[in-house]
C-alpha atoms as a PDB file:
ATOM      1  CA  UNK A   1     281.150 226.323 116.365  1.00  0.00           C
ATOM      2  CA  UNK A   2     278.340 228.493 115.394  1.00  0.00           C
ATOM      3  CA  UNK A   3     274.825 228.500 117.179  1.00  0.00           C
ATOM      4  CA  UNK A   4     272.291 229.747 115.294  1.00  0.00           C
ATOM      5  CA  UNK A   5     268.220 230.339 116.597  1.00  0.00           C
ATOM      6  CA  UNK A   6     265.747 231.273 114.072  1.00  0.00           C
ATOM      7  CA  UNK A   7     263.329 233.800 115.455  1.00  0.00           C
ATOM      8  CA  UNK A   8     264.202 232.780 119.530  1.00  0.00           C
ATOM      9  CA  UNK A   9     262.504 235.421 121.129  1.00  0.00           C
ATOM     10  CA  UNK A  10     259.593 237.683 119.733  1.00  0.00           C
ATOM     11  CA  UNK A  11     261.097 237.083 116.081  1.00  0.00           C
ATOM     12  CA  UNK A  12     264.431 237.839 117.413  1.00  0.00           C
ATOM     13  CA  UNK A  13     266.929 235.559 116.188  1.00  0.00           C
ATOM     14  CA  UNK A  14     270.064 234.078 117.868  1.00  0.00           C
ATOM     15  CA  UNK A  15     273.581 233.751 116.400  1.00  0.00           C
ATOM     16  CA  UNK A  16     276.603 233.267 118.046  1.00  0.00           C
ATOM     17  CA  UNK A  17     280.289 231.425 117.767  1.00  0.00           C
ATOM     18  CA  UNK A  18     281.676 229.269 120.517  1.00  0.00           C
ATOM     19  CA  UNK A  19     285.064 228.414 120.431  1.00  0.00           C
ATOM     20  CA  UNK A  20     285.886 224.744 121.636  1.00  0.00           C
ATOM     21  CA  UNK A  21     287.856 226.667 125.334  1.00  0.00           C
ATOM     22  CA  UNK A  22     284.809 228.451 125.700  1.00  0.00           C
ATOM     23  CA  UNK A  23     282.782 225.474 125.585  1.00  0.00           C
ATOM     24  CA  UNK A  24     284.769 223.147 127.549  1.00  0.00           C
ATOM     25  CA  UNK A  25     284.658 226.226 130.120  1.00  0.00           C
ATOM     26  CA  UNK A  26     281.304 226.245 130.007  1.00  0.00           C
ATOM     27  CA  UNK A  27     280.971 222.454 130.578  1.00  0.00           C
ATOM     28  CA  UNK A  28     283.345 221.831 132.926  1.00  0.00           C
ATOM     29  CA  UNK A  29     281.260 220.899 135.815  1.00  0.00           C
ATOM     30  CA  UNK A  30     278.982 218.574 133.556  1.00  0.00           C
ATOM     31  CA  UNK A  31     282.231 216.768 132.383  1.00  0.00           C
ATOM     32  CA  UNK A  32     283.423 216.601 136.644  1.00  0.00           C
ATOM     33  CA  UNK A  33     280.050 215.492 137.269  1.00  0.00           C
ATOM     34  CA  UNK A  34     280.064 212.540 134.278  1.00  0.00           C
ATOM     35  CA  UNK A  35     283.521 211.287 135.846  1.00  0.00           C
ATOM     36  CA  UNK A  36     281.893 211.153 139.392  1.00  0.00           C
ATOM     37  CA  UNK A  37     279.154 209.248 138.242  1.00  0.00           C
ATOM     38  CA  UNK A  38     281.922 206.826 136.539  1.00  0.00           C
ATOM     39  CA  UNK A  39     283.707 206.806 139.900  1.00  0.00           C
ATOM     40  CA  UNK A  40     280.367 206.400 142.008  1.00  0.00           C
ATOM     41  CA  UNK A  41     279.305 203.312 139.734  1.00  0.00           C
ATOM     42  CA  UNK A  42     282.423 201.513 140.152  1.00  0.00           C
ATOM     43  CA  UNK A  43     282.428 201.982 143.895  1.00  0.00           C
ATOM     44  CA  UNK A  44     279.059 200.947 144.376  1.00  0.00           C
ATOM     45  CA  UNK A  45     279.749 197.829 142.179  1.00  0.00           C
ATOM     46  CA  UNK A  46     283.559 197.153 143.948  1.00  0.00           C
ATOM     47  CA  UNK A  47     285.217 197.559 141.029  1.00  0.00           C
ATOM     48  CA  UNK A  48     288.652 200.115 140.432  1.00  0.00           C
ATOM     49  CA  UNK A  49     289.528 201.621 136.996  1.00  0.00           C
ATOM     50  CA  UNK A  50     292.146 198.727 136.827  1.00  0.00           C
ATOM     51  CA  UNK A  51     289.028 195.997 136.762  1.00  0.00           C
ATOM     52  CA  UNK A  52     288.383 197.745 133.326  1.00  0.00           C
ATOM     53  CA  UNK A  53     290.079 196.155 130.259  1.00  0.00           C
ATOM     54  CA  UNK A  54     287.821 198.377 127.823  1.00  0.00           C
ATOM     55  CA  UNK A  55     284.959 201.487 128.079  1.00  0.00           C
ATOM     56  CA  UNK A  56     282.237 201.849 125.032  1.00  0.00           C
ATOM     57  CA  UNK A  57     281.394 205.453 124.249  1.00  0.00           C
ATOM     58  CA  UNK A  58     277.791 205.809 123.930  1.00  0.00           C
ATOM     59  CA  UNK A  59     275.643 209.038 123.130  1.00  0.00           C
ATOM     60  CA  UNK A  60     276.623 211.994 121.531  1.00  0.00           C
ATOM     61  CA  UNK A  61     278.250 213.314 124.268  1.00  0.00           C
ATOM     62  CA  UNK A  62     280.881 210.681 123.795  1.00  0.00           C
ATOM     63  CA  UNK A  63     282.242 212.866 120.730  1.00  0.00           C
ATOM     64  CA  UNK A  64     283.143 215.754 122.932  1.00  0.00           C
ATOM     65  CA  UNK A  65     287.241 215.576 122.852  1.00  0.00           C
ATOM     66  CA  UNK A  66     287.823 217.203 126.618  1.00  0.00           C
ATOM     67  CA  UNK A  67     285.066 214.283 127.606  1.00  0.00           C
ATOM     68  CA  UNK A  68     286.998 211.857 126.171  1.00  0.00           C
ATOM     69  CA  UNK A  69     290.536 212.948 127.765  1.00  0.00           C
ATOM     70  CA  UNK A  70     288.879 213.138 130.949  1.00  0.00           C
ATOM     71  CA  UNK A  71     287.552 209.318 130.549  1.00  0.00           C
ATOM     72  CA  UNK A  72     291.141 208.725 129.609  1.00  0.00           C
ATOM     73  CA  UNK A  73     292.759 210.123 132.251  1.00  0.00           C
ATOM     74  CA  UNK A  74     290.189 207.601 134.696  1.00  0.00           C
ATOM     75  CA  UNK A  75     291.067 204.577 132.803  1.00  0.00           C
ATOM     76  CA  UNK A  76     294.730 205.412 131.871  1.00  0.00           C
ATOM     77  CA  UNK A  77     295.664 201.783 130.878  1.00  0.00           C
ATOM     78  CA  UNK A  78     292.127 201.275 128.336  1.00  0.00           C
ATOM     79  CA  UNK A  79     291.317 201.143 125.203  1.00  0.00           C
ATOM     80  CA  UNK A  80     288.450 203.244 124.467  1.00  0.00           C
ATOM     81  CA  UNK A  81     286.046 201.592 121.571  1.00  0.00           C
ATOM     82  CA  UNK A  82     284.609 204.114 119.765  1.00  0.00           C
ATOM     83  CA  UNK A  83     285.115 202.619 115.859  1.00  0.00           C
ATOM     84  CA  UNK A  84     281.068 202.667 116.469  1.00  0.00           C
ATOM     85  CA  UNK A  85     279.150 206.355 115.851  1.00  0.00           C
ATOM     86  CA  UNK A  86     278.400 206.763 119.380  1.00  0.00           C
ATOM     87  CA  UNK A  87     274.760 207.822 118.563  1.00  0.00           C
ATOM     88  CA  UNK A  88     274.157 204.231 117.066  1.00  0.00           C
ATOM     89  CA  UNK A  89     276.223 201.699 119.755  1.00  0.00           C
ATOM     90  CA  UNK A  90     272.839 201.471 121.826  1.00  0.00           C
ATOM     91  CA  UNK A  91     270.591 200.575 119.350  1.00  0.00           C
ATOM     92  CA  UNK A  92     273.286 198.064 117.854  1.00  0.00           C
ATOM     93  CA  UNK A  93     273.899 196.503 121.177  1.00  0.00           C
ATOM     94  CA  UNK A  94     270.218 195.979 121.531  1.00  0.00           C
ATOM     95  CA  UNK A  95     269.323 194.774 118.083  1.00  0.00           C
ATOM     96  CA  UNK A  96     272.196 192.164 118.671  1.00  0.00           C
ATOM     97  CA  UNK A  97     270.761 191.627 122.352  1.00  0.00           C
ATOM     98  CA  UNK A  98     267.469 191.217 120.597  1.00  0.00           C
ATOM     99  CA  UNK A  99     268.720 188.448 118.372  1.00  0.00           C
ATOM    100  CA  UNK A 100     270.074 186.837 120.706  1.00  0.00           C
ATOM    101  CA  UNK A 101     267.264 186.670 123.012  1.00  0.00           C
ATOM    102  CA  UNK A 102     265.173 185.221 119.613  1.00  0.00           C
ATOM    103  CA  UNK A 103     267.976 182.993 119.163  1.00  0.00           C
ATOM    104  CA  UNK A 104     269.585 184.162 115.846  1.00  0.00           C
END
């Protein structure tokens, strides 16, 4: 991918390609750390990754492929909903939350 900064610093700008290794290197512990906080929430809850049937991926973090291996090597035996842009499944779920609520 390409990463480009219009006048960053003192009009300097910023251009540079990052390959998608060199990104998921770069990410690594932020992906570890997302899977511990998966693991920490079902522990504190008493739940295991078999007590999961299915896992919505929210945020646009949920279209980063080595995040999404990761979350299915957790949940090995789930299906991983995603037909939904994962930028949009927050506001849907609370439009629909909404109308319920208004009883629609």
């Amino acid at each position: 991918a390409n990463c480009f900064v219009d006048s960053l610093y003192d009009g300097m700008d910023f251009d540079c390609n990052v390959s998608r290794a060199r990104f998921e290197l770069i990410c690594s512990a932020l992906f570890v750390k997302c899977i511990e906080a998966i693991k920490k929430l079902l522990e504190q809850v008493g739940l295991g990754t078999d007590d999961i049937s299915k896992v919505v991926l929210c945020g646009g973090s949920a279209r980063i492929p080595k995040l999404q291996q990761m979350i299915r090597e957790l949940f090995p035996n789930v299906d991983l909903l995603n037909s939904i842009p994962p930028d949009e499944v927050i506001p849907i779920g609370a439009a629909i939350d909404a109308g319920i609520l208004l009883g629609r």
